[in-house]
C-alpha atoms as a PDB file:
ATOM      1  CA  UNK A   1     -30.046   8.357  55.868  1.00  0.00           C
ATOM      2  CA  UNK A   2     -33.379  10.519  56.138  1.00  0.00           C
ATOM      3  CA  UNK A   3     -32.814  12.911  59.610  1.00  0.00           C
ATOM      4  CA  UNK A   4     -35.709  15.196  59.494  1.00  0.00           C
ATOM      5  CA  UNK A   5     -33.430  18.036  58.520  1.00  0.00           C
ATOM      6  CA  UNK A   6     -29.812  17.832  57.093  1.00  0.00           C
ATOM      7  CA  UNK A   7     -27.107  17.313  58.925  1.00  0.00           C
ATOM      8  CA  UNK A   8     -24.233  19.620  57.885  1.00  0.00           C
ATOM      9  CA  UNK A   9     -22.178  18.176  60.474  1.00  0.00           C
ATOM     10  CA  UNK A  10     -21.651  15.764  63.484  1.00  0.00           C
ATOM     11  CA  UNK A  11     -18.895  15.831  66.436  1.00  0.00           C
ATOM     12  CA  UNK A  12     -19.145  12.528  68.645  1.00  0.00           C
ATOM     13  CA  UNK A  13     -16.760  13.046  71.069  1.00  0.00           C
ATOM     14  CA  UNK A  14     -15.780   9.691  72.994  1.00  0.00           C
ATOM     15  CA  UNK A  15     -15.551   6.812  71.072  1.00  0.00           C
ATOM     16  CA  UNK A  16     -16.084   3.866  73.209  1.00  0.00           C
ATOM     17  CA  UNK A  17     -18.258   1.084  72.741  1.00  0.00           C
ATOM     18  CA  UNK A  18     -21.417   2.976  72.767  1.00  0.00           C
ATOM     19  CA  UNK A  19     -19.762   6.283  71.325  1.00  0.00           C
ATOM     20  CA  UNK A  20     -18.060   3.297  68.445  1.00  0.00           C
ATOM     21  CA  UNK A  21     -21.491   1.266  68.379  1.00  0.00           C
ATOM     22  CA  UNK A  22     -23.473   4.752  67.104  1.00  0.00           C
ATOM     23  CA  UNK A  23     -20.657   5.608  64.617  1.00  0.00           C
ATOM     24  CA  UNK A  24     -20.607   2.082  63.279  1.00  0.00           C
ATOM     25  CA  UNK A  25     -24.195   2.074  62.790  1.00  0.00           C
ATOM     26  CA  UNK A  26     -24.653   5.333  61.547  1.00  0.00           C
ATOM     27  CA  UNK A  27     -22.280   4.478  58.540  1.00  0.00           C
ATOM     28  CA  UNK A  28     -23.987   1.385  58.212  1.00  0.00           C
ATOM     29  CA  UNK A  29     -27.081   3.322  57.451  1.00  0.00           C
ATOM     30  CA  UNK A  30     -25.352   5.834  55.130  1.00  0.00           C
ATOM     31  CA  UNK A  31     -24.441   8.373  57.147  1.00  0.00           C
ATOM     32  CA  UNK A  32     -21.910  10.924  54.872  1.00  0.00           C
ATOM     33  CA  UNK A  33     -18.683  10.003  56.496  1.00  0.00           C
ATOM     34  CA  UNK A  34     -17.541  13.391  55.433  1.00  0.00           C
ATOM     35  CA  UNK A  35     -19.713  15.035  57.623  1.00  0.00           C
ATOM     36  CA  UNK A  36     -18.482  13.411  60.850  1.00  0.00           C
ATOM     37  CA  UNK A  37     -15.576  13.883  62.754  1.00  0.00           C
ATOM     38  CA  UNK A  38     -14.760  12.044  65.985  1.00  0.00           C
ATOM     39  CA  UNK A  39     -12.804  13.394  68.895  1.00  0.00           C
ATOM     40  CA  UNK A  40     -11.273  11.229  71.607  1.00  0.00           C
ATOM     41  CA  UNK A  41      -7.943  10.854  72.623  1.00  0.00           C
ATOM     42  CA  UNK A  42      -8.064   7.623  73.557  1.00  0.00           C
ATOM     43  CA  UNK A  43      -9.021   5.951  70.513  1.00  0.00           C
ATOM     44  CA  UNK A  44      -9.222   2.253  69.809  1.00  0.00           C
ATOM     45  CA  UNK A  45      -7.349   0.745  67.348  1.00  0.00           C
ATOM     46  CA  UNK A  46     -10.715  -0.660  65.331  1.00  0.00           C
ATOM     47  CA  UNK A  47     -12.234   2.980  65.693  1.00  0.00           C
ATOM     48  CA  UNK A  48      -9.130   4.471  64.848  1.00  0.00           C
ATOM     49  CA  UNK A  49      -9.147   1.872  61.531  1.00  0.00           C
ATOM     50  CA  UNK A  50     -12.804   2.597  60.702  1.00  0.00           C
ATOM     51  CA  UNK A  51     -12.208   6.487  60.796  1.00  0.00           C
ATOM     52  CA  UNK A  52      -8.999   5.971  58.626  1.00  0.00           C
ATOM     53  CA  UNK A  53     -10.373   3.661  56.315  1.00  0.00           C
ATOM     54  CA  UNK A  54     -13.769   5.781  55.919  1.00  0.00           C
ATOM     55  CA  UNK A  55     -12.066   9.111  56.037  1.00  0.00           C
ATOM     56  CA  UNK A  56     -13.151  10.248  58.992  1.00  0.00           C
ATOM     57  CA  UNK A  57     -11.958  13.518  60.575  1.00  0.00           C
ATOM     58  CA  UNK A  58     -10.052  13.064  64.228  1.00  0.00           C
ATOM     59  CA  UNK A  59     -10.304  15.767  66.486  1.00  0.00           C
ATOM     60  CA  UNK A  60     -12.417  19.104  66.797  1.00  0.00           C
ATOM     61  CA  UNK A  61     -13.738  20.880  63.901  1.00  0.00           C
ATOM     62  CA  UNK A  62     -12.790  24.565  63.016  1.00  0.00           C
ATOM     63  CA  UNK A  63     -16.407  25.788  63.042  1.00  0.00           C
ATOM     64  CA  UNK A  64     -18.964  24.167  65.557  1.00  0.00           C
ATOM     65  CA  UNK A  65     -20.930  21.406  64.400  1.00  0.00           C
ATOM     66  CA  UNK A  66     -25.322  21.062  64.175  1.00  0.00           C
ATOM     67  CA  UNK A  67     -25.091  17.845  66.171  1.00  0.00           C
ATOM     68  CA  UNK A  68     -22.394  17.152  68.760  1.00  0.00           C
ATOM     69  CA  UNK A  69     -22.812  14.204  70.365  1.00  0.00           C
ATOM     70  CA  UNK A  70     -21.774  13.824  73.887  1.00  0.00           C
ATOM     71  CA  UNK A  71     -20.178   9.638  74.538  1.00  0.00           C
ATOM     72  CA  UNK A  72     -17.971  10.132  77.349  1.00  0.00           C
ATOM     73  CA  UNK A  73     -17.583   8.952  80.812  1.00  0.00           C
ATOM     74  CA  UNK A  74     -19.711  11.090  83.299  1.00  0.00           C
ATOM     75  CA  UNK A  75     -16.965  11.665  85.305  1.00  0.00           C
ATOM     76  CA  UNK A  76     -15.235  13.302  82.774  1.00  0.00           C
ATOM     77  CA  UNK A  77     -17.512  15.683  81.734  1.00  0.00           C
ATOM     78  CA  UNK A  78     -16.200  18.890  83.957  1.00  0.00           C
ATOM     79  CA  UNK A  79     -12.779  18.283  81.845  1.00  0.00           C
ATOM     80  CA  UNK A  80     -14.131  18.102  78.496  1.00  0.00           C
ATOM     81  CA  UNK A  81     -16.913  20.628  79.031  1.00  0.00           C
ATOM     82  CA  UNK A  82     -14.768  23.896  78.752  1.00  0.00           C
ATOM     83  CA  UNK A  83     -13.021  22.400  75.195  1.00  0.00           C
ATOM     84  CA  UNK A  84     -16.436  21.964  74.056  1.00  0.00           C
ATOM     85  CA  UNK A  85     -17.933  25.059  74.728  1.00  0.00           C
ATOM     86  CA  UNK A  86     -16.465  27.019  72.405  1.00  0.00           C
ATOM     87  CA  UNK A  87     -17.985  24.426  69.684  1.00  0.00           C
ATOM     88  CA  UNK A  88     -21.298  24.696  71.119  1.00  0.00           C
ATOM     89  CA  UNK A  89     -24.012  26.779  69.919  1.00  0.00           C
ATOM     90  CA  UNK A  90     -27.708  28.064  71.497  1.00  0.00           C
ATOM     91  CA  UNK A  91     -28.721  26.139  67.832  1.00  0.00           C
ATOM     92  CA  UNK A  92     -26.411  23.361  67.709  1.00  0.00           C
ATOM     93  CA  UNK A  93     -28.073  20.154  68.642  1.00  0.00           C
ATOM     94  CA  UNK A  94     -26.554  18.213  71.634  1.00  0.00           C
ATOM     95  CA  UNK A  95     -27.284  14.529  72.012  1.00  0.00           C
ATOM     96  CA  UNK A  96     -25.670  13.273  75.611  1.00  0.00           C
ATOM     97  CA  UNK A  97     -25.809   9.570  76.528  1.00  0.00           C
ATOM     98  CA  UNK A  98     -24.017  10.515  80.408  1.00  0.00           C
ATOM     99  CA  UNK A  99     -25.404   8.755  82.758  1.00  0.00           C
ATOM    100  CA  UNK A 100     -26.571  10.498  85.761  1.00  0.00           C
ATOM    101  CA  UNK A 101     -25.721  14.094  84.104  1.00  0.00           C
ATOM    102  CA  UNK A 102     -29.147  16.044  83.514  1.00  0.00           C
ATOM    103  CA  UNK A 103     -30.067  18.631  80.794  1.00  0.00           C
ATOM    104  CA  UNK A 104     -29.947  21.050  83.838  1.00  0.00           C
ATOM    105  CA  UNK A 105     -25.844  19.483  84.631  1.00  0.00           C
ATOM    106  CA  UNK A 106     -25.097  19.868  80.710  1.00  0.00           C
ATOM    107  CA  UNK A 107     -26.568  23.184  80.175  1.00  0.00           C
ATOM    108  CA  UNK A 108     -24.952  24.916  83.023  1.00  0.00           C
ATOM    109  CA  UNK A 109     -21.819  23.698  81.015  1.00  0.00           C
ATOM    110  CA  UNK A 110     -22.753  23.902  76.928  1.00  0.00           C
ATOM    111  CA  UNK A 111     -24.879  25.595  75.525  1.00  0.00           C
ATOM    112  CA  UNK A 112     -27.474  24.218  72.789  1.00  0.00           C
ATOM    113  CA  UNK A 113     -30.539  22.426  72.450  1.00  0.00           C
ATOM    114  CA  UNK A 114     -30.109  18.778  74.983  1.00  0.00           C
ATOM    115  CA  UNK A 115     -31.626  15.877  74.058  1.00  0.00           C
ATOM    116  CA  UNK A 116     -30.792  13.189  77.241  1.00  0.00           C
ATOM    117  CA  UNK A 117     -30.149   9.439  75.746  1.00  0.00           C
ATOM    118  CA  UNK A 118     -29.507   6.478  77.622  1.00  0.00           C
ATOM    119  CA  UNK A 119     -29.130   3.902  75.796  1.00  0.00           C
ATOM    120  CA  UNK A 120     -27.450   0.114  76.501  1.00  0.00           C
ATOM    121  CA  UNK A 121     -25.056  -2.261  75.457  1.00  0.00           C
ATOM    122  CA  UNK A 122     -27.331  -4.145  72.602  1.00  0.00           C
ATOM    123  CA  UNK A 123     -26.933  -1.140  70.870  1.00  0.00           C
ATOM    124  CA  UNK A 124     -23.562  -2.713  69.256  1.00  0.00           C
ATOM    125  CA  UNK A 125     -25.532  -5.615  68.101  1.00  0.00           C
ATOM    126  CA  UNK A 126     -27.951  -2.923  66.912  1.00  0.00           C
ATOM    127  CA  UNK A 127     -30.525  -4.533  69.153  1.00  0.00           C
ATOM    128  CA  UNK A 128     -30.676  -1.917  71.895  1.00  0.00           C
ATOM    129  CA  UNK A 129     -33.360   0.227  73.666  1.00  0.00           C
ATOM    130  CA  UNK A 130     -32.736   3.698  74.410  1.00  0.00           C
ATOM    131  CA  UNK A 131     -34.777   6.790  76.173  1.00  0.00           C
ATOM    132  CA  UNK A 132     -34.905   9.826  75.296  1.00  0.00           C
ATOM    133  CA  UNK A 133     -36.197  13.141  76.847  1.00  0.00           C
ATOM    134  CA  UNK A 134     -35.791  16.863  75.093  1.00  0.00           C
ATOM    135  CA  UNK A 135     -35.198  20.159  76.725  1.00  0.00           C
ATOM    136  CA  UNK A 136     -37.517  22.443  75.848  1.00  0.00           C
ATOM    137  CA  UNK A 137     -35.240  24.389  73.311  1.00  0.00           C
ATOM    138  CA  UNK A 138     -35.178  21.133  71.055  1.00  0.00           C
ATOM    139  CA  UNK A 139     -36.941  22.066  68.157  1.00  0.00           C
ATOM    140  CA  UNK A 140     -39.429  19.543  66.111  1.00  0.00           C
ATOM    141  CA  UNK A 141     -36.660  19.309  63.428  1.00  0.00           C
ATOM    142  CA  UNK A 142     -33.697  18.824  65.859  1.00  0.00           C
ATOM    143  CA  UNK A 143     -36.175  15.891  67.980  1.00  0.00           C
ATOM    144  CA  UNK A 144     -36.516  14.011  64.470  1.00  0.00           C
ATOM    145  CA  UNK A 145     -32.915  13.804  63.972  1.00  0.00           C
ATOM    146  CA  UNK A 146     -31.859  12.761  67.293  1.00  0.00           C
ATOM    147  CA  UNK A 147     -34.415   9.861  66.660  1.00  0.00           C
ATOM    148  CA  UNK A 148     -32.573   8.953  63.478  1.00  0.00           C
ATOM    149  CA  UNK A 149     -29.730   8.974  65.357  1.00  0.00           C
ATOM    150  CA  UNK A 150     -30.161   7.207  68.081  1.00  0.00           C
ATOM    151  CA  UNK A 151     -32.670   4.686  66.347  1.00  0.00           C
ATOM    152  CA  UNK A 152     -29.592   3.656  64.172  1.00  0.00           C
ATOM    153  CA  UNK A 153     -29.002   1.102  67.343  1.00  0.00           C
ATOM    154  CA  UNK A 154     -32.354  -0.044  68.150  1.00  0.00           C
ATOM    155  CA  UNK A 155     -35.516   1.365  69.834  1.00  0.00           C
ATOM    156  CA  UNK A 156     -36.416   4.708  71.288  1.00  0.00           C
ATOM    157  CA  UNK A 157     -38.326   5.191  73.824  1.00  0.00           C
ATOM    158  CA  UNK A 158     -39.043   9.165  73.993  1.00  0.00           C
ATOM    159  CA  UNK A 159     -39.919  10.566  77.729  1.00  0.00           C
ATOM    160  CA  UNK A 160     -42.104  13.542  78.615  1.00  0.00           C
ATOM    161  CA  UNK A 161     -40.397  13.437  82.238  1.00  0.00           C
ATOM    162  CA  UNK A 162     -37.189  13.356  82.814  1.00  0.00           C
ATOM    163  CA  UNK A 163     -37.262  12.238  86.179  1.00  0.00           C
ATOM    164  CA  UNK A 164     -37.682   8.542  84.582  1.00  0.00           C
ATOM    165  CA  UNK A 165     -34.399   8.509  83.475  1.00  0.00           C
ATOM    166  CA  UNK A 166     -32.258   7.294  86.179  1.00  0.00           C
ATOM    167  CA  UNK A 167     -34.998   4.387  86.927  1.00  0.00           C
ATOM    168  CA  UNK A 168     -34.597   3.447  83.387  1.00  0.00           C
ATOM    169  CA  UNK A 169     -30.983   3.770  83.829  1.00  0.00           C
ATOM    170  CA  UNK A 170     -30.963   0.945  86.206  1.00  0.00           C
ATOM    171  CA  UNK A 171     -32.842  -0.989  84.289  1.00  0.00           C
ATOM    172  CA  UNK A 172     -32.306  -0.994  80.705  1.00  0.00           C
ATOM    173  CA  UNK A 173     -29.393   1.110  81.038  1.00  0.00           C
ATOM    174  CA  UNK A 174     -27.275  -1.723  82.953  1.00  0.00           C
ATOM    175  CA  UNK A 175     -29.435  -4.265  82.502  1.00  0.00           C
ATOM    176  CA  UNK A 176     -27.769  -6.027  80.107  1.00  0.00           C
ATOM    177  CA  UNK A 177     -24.794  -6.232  82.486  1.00  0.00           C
ATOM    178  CA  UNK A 178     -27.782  -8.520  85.003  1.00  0.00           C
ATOM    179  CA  UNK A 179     -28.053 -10.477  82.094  1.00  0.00           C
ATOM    180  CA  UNK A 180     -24.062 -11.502  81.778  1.00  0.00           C
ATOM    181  CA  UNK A 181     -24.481 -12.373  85.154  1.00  0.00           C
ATOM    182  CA  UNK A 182     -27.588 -14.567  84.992  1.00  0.00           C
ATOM    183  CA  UNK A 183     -25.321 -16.787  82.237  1.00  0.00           C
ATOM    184  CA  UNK A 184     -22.268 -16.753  84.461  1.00  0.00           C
ATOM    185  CA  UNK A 185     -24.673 -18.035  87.195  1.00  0.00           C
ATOM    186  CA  UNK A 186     -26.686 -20.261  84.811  1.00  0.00           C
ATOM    187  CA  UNK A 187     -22.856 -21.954  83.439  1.00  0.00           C
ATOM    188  CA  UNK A 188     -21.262 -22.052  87.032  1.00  0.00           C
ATOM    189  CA  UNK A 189     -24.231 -23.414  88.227  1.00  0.00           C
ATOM    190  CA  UNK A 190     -24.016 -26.104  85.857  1.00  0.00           C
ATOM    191  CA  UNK A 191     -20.459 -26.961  86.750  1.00  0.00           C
ATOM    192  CA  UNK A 192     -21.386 -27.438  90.321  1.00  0.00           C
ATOM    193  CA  UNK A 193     -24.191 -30.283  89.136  1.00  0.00           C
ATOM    194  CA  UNK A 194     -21.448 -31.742  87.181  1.00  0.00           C
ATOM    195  CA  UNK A 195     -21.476 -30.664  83.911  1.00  0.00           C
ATOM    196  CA  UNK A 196     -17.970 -29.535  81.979  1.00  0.00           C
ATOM    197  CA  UNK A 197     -17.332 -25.920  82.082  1.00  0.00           C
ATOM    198  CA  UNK A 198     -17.385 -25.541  78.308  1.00  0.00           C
ATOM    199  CA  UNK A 199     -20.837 -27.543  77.972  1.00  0.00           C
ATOM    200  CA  UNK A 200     -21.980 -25.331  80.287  1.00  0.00           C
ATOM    201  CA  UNK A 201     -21.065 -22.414  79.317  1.00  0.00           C
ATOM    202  CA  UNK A 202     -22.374 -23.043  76.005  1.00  0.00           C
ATOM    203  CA  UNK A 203     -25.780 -24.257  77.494  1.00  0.00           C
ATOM    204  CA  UNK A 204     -25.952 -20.999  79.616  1.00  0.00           C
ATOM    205  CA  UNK A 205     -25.496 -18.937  76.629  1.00  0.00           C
ATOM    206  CA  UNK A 206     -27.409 -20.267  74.178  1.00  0.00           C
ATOM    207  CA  UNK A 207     -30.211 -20.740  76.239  1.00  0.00           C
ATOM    208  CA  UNK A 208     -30.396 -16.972  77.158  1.00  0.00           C
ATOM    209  CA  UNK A 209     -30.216 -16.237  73.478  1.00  0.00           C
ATOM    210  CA  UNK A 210     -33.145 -18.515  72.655  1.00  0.00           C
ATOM    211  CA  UNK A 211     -35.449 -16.944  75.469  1.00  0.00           C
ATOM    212  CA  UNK A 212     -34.438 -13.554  74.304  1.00  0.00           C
ATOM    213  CA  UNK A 213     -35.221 -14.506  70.512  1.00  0.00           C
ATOM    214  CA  UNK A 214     -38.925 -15.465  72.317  1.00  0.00           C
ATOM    215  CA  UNK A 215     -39.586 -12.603  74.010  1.00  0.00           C
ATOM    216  CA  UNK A 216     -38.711 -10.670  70.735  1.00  0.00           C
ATOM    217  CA  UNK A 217     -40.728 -12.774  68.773  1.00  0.00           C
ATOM    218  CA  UNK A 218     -43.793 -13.065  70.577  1.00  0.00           C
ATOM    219  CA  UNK A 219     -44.934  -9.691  71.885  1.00  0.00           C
ATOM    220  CA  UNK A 220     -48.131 -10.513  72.454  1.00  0.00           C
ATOM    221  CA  UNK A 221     -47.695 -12.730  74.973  1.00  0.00           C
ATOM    222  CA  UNK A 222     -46.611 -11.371  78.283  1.00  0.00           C
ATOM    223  CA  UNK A 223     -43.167 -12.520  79.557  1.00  0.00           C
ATOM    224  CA  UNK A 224     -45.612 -14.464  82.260  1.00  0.00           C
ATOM    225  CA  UNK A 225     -47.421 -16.345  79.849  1.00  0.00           C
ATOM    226  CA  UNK A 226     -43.985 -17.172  78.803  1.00  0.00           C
ATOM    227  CA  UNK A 227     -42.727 -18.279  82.013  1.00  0.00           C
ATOM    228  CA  UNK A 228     -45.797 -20.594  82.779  1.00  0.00           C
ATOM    229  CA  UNK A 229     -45.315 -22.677  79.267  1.00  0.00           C
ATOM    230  CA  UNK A 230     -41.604 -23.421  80.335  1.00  0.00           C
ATOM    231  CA  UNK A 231     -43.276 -24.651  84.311  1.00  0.00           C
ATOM    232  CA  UNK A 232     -44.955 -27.680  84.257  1.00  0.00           C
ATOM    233  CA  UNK A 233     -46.948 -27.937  88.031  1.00  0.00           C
ATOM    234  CA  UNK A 234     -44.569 -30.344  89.950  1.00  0.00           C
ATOM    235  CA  UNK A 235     -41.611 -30.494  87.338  1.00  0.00           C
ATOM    236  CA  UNK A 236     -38.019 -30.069  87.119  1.00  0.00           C
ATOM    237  CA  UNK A 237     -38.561 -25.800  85.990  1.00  0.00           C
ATOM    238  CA  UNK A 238     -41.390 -25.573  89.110  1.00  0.00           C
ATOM    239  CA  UNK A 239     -38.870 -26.965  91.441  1.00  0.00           C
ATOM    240  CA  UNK A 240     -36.466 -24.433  90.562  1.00  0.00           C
ATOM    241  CA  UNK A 241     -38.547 -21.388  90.424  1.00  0.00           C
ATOM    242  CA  UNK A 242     -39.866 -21.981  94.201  1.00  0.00           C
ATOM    243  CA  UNK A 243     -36.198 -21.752  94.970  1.00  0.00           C
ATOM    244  CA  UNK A 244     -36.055 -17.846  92.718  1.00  0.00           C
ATOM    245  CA  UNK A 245     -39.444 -17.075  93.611  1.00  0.00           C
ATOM    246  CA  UNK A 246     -38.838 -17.312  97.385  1.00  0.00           C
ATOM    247  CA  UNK A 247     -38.787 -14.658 100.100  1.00  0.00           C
ATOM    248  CA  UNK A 248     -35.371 -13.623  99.325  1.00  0.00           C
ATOM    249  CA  UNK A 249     -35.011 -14.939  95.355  1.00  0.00           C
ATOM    250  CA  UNK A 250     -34.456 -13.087  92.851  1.00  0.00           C
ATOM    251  CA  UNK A 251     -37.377 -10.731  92.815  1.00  0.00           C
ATOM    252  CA  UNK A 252     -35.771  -9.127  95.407  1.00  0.00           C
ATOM    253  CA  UNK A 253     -32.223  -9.351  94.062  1.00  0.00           C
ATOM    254  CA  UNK A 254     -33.121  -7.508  91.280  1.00  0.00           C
ATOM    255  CA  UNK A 255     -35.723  -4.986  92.981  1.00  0.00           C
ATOM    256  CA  UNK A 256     -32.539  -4.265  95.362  1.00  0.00           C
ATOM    257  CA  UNK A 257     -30.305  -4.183  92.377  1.00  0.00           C
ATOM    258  CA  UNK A 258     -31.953  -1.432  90.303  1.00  0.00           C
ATOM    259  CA  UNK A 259     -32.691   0.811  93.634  1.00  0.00           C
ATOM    260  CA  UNK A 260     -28.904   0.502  94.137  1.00  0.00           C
ATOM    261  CA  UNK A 261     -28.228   0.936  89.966  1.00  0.00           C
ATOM    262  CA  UNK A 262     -30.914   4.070  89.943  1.00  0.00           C
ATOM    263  CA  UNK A 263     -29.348   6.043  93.393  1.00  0.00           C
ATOM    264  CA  UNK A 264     -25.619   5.968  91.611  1.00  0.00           C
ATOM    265  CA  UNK A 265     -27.141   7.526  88.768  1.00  0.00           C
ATOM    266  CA  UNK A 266     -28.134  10.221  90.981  1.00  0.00           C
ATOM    267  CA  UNK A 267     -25.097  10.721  92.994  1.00  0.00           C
ATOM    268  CA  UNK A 268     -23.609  10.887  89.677  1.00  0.00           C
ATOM    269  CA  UNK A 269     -25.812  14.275  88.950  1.00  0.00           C
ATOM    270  CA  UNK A 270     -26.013  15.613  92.633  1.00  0.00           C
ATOM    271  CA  UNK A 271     -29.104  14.580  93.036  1.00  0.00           C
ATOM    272  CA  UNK A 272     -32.578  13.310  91.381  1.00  0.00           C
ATOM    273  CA  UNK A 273     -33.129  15.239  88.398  1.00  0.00           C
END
């Protein structure tokens, strides 16, 4: 696994599904298991098998790490911050995927060189999108590896501004939670025009996954283009989207959505960043 610079060692510390999705795909890739260790104290069974079976160190390392990387709960962070410290050098490298939590929020509390992640869910399909911004202590070297790192579960997107971040947070960052909804919405729908839950269900899902494989697989055309093949002028799809396209449809839903998405994201850091 090429990282722009060895990697004597890695701390991820919080191992939940997007702390478990980068470990699993980091291995995947060839990542010397050796050189990890992973500290949480709440660790899932499958995590907990994985680190066993790959012979993976639990808990903190005697001598700080060159990459810690930062997978907990925001909330959590004033806890864990003081048991990290110690671990945490002006050189290490320190990848955090908090959302809401700035450099500014993490550096009054470790030191090292930040790089601020957000990433999403489709990372554990290895199909996510991430962001990235660096402080400016982060190093050519140190901004490579991060991108190995974090590329490991899809895109990245690096920033220049880190004021994007919480808008991006609200979109890509939950957005695959909108997109659960849309197919519980799409099947329950489908229930209520008389279809069998199970059919639709697995109409819902499937046809989310199809329009997802398009918009994957045809970049060059813009998601409108894509839209307007689908509507046929006075058809079934045209019918519906004067209902989603209306005053108060689902431009606006979503528009209010993210707003309400991107200001938790900065109550979560006191503030925009």
């Amino acid at each position: 696994m090429a990282t722009g610079g060895e990697i004597a060692s890695l701390l991820l510390v919080g191992a939940g599904k997007m702390g478990g999705a980068l470990l699993q795909a980091w291995l995947d890739r060839g990542f010397d298991a050796a050189r990890i260790h992973v500290l949480d104290p709440q660790l899932a069974p499958r995590i907990a098998a994985l680190c066993l079976a790959r012979g993976i160190a639990l808990g903190a390392p005697a001598t700080p790490p060159s990459v810690l990387v930062l997978a907990v709960k925001p909330q959590v962070l004033d806890d864990v911050a003081p048991l990290l410290a110690p671990l945490t050098r002006q050189d290490t490298l320190v990848i955090s995927i908090l959302a809401g939590k700035t450099i500014r929020n993490l550096a009054q509390r470790l030191p090292g060189a930040i790089v601020r992640a957000m990433p999403n869910l489709a990372a554990a399909a290895a199909s996510g999108i991430t962001a990235a911004v660096a402080s400016a202590s982060v190093t050519s070297a140190q901004k490579q590896t991060a991108d190995v790192l974090l590329s490991a579960v899809g895109r990245v997107e690096w920033l220049s501004d880190e004021g994007l971040i919480d808008a991006i947070t609200a979109v890509s960052g939950s957005g695959p939670a909108y997109v659960f909804y849309l197919a519980e919405c799409l099947a329950a729908a489908g229930v209520a025009a008389g279809l069998p839950r199970d059919l639709a269900t697995r109409l819902a899902r499937a046809t989310i996954e199809g329009a997802g494989a398009l918009l994957v697989r045809q970049p060059e055309v813009s998601v409108a283009e894509l839209r307007a093949a689908v509507t046929s002028p006075g058809g079934t799809t045209a019918a519906a989207l004067a209902v989603l396209s209306g005053e108060a449809g689902l431009e606006k839903l979503i528009r209010d959505a993210v707003a309400a998405a991107k200001r938790r994201a900065q109550e979560l850091s006191g503030g925009p960043a």
